[in-house]
Protein backbone atom coordinates (compact mmCIF):
# COMPACT_ATOMS: atom_id res chain seq x y z
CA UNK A 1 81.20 70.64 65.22
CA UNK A 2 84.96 69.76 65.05
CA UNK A 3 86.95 68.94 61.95
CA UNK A 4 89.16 66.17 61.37
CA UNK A 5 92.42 66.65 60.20
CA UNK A 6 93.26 65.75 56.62
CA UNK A 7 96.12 65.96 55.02
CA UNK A 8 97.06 66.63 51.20
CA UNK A 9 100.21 66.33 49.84
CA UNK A 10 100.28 66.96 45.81
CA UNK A 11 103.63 67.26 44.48
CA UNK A 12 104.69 67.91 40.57
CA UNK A 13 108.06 68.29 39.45
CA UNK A 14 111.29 66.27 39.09
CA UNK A 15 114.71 65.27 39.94
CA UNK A 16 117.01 67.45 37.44
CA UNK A 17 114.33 70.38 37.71
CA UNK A 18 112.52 72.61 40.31
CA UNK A 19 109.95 70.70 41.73
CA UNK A 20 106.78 71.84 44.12
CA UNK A 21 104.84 70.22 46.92
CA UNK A 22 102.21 71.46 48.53
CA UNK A 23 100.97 70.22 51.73
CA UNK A 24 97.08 71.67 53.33
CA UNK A 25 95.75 70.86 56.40
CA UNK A 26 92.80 71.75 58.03
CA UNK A 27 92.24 71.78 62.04
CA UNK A 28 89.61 72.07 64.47
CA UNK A 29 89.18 75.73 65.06
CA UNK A 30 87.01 77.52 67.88
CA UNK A 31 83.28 77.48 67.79
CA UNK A 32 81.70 80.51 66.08
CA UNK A 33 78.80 81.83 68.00
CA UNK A 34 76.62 80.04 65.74
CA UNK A 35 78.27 76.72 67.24
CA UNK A 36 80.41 76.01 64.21
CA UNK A 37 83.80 75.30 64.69
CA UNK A 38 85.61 77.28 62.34
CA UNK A 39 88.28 75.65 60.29
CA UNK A 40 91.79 76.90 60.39
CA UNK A 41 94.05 76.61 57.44
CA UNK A 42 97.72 75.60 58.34
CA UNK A 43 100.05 77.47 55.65
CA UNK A 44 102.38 75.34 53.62
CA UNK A 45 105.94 75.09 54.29
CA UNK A 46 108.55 78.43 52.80
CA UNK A 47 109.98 74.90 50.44
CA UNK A 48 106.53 74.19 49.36
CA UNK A 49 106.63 76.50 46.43
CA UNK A 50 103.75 77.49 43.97
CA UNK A 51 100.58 74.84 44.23
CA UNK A 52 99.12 73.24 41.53
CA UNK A 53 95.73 74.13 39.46
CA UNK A 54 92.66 73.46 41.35
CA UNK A 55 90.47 69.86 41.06
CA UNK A 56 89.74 68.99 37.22
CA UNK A 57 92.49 71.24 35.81
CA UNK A 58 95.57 69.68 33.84
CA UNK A 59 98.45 71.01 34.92
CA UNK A 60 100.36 71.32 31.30
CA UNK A 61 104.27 71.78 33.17
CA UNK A 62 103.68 68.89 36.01
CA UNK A 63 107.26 67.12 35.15
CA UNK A 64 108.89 70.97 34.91
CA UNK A 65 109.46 69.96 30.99
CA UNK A 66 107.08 72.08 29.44
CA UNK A 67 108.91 73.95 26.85
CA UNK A 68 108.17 77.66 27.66
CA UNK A 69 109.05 77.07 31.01
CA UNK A 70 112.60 76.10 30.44
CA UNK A 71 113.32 79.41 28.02
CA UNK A 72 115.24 81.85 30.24
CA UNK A 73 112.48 84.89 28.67
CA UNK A 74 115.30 87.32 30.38
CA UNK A 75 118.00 86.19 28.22
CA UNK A 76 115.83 87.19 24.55
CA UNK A 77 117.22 89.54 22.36
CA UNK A 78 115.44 92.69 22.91
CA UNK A 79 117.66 95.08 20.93
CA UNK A 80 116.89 93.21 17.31
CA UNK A 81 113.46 93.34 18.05
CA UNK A 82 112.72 89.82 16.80
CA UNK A 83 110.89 86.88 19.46
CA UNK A 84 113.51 84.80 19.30
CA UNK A 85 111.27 82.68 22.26
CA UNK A 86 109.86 79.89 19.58
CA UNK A 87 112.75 79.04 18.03
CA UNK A 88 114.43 78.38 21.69
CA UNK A 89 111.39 76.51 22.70
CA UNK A 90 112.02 73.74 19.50
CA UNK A 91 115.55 73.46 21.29
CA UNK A 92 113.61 72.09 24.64
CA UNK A 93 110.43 69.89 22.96
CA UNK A 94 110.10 66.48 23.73
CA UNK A 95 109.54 64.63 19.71
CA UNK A 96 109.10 60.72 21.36
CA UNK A 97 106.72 59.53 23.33
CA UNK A 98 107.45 57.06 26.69
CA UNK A 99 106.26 53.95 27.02
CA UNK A 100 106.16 53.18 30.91
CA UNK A 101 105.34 49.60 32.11
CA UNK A 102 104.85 49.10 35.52
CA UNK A 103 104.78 45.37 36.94
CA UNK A 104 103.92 44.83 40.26
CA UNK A 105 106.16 41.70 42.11
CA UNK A 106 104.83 38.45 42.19
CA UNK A 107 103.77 36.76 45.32
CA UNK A 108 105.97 36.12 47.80
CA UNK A 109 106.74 34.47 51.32
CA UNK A 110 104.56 37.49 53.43
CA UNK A 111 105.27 35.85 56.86
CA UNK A 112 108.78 35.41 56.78
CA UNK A 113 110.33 38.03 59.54
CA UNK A 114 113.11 39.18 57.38
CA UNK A 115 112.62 41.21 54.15
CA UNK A 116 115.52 38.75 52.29
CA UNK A 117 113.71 35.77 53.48
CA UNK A 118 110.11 36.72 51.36
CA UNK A 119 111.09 35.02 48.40
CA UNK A 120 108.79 34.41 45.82
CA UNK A 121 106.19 31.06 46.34
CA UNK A 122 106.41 28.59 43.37
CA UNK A 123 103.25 30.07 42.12
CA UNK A 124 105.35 33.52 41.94
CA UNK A 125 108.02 32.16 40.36
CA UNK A 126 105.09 31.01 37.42
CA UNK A 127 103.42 34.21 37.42
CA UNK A 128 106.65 36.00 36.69
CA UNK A 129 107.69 33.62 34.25
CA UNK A 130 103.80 34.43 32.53
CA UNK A 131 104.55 38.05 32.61
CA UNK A 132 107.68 37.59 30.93
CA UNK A 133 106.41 35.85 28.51
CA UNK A 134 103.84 38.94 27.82
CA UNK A 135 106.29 41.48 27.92
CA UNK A 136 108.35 39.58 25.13
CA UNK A 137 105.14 38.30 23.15
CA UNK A 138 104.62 42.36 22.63
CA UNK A 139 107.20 42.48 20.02
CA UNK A 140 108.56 45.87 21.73
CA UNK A 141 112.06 46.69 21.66
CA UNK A 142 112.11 47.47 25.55
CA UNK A 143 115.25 50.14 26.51
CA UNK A 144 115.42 48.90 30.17
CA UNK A 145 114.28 47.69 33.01
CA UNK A 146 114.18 49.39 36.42
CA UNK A 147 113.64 47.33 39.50
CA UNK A 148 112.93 47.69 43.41
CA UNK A 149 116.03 46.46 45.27
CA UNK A 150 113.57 44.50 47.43
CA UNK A 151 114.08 40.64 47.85
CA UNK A 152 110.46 39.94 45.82
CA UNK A 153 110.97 42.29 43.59
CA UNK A 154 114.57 41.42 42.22
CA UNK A 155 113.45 37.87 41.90
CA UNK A 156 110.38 38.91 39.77
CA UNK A 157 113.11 41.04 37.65
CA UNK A 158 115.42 37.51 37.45
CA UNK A 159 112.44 35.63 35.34
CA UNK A 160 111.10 38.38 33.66
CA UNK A 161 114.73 39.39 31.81
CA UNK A 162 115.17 35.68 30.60
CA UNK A 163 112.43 36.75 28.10
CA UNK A 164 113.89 40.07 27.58
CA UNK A 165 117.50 39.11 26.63
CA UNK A 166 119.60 42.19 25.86
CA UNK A 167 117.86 44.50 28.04
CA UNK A 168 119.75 46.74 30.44
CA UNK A 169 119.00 46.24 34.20
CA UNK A 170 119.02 48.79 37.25
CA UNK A 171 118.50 49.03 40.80
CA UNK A 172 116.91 51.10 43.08
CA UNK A 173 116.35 51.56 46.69
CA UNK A 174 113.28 54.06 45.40
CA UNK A 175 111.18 51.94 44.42
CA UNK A 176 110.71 49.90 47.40
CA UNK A 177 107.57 49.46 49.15
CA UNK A 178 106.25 51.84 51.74
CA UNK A 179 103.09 54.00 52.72
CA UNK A 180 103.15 56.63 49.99
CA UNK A 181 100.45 59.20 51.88
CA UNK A 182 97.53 58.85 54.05
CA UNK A 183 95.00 57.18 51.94
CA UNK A 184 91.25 58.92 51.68
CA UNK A 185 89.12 57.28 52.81
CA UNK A 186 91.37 55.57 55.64
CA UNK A 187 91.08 52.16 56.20
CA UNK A 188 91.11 50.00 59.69
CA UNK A 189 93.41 47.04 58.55
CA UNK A 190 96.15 49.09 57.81
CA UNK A 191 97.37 51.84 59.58
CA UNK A 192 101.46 53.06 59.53
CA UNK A 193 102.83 55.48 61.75
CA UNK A 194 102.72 58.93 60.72
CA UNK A 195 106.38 58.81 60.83
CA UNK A 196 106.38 56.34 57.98
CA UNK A 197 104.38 58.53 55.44
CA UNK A 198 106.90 61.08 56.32
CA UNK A 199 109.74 58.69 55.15
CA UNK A 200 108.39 56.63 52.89
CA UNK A 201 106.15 59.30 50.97
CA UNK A 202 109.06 61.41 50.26
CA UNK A 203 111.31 58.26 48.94
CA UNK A 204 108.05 57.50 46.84
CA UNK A 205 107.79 61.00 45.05
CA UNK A 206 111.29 60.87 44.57
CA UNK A 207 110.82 57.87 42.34
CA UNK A 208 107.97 59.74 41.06
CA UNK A 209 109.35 62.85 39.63
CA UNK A 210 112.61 60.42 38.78
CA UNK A 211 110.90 58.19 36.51
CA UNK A 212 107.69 59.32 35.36
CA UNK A 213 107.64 62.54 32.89
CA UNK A 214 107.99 63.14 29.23
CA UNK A 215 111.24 62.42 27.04
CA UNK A 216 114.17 64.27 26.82
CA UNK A 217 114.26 66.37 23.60
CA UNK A 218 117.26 64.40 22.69
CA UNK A 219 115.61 61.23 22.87
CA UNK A 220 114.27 60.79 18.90
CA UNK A 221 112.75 57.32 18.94
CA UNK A 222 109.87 56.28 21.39
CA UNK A 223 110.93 54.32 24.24
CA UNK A 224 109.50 51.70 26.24
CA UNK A 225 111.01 50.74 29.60
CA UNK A 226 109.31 48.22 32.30
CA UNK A 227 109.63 49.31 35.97
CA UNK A 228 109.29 46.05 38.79
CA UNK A 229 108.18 47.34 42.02
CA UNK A 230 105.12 46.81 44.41
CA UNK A 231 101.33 47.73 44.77
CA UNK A 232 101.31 50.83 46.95
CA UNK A 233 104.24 52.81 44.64
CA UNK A 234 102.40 51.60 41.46
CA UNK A 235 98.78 52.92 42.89
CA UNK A 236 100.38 56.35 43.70
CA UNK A 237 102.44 57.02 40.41
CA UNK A 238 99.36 56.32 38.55
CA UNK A 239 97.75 58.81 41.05
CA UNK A 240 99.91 61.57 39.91
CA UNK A 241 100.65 60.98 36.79
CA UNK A 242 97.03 61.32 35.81
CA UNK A 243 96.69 64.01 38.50
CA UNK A 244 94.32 62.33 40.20
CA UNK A 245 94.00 62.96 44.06
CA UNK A 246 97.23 61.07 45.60
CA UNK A 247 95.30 59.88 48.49
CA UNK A 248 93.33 57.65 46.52
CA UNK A 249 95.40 55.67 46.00
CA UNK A 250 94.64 52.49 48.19
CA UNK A 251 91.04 52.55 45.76
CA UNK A 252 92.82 50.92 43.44
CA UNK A 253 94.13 47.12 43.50
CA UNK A 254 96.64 45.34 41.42
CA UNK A 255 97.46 41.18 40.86
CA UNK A 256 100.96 40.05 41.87
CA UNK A 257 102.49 39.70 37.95
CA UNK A 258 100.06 42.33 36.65
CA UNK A 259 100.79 44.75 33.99
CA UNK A 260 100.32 48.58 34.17
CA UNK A 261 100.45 51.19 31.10
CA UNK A 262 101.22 54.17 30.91
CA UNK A 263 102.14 56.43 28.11
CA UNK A 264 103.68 59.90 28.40
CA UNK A 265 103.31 61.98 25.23
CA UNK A 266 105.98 64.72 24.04
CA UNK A 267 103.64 67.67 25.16
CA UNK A 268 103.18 65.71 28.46
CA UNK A 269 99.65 64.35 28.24
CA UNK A 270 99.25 61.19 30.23
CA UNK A 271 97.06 58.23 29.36
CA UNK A 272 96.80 55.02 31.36
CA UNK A 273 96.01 52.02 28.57
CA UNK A 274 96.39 49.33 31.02
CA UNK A 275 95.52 49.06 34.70
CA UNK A 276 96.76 45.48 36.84
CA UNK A 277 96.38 43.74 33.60
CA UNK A 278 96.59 39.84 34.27
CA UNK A 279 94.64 38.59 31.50
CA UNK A 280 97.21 36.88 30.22
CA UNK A 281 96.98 34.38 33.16
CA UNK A 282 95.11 31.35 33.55
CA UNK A 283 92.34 32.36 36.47
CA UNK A 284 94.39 29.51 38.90
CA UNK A 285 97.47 31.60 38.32
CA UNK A 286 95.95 34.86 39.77
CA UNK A 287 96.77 36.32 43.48
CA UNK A 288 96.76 39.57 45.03
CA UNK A 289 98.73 39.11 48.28
């Protein structure tokens, strides 16, 4: 019998540290005499580094901030006998916890040709202004907001700050949409070029290891900081950051507006409180497009 290829990417790590991906791939091999085809197992690349725990394990170090791991254990002091290791390791620990909200774009123009010509619909423009409104009615001192550079996604960030007055505002060309990795099990109605999960799945870690890890050990006070992006890049951070298979991703759906949770604790534990929330909307107000 022959095998189909799959492919696996599962990356941890992040910009500012050493970071790991791991890509497995198995072909059709020659039939055994038995008639099997026996599977052969392509090696990961020489950058691929060191792969992660196996299914069901938590990988403690996945943003590279885990405390021991950022003690040079070659530079300890030997000669005076004394393990001067948990001392250094206070210097490195994360004491707040993140607060990550992740909004997904309202909806837009989808059959305009040009990406600057899908503006948001009026009904977009209302959703955003109802997701504003539930940011603001959380009584959270956000830090910032972080935004796709993308036409529908800058014009969800436009409302939204109104009800955030105060807040700082950034730009980025990560965040955009794209086809993060080949999504298990595929699906017929959408199908990129491989050449696009090569591009776009990269960009998409990127943002990834970027955004989404615990806080710096200078940061004292928790922080909470709303991220306005787009369905696929939502689906696969939430992937990862509960180190769930990547390539389910496109099992999961979001609302145009909706609200996603997640909290990142100072030893790195990961817990997803909210998932597409659009309760806050009236049921005429809801669309997924």
């Amino acid at each position: 019998m022959a095998f189909r290829q799959a492919l696996q990417l599962a990356a941890c790590g992040l910009a500012g540290g050493s970071a790991a991906v791991l890509f497995s791939a198995v072909a059709v091999g020659k039939p055994r005499a038995g008639g099997d085809a026996e599977p052969r197992v392509v090696e990961p690349p020489a950058w691929a580094g060191a792969t992660r725990p196996g299914p069901g394990v938590w990988d403690p170090n996945w943003d590279r901030r885990e405390p021991l791991s950022l003690v040079n254990l070659r530079k300890r002091n030997l000669g005076s006998g004394d393990d001067d290791v948990p001392p250094r390791m206070d210097h490195y620990k994360a004491k707040a916890t993140r607060h990550i909200f992740l909004i997904r774009h309202s909806q837009y123009h989808v059959d305009a040709s040009l990406e600057k010509d899908r503006t948001l619909t009026p009904l977009g423009r209302e959703q955003a202004e109802l997701t504003g409104l539930r940011l603001a009615s959380l009584g959270l001192k956000f830090n910032r907001i972080v935004h796709s550079s993308m036409t529908r996604a800058v014009e969800t960030t436009d409302i939204i700050r109104k009800h955030l007055p105060g807040v700082n505002t950034v730009s980025t060309d990560l965040l955009r949409e794209g086809a993060p990795i080949e999504p298990d099990p595929p699906v017929s109605h959408w199908k990129p070029e491989a050449v696009q999960y090569y591009e776009d799945g990269a960009r998409i870690e990127a943002a990834f290891r970027n955004y989404i890890h615990r806080a710096d050990a200078k940061q004292q006070e928790d922080s909470y900081e709303v991220f306005v992006c787009h369905a696929n890049v939502i689906r696969y951070i939430v992937c990862r950051a509960l180190q769930f298979p990547p390539e389910g991703w496109l099992r999961l759906s979001l609302n145009n507006g909706s609200i996603t949770h997640l909290v990142v604790r100072p030893d790195g534990r990961v817990a997803l409180r909210a998932l597409g929330d659009t309760g806050f909307m009236p049921p005429d107000k809801i669309s997924r497009s």
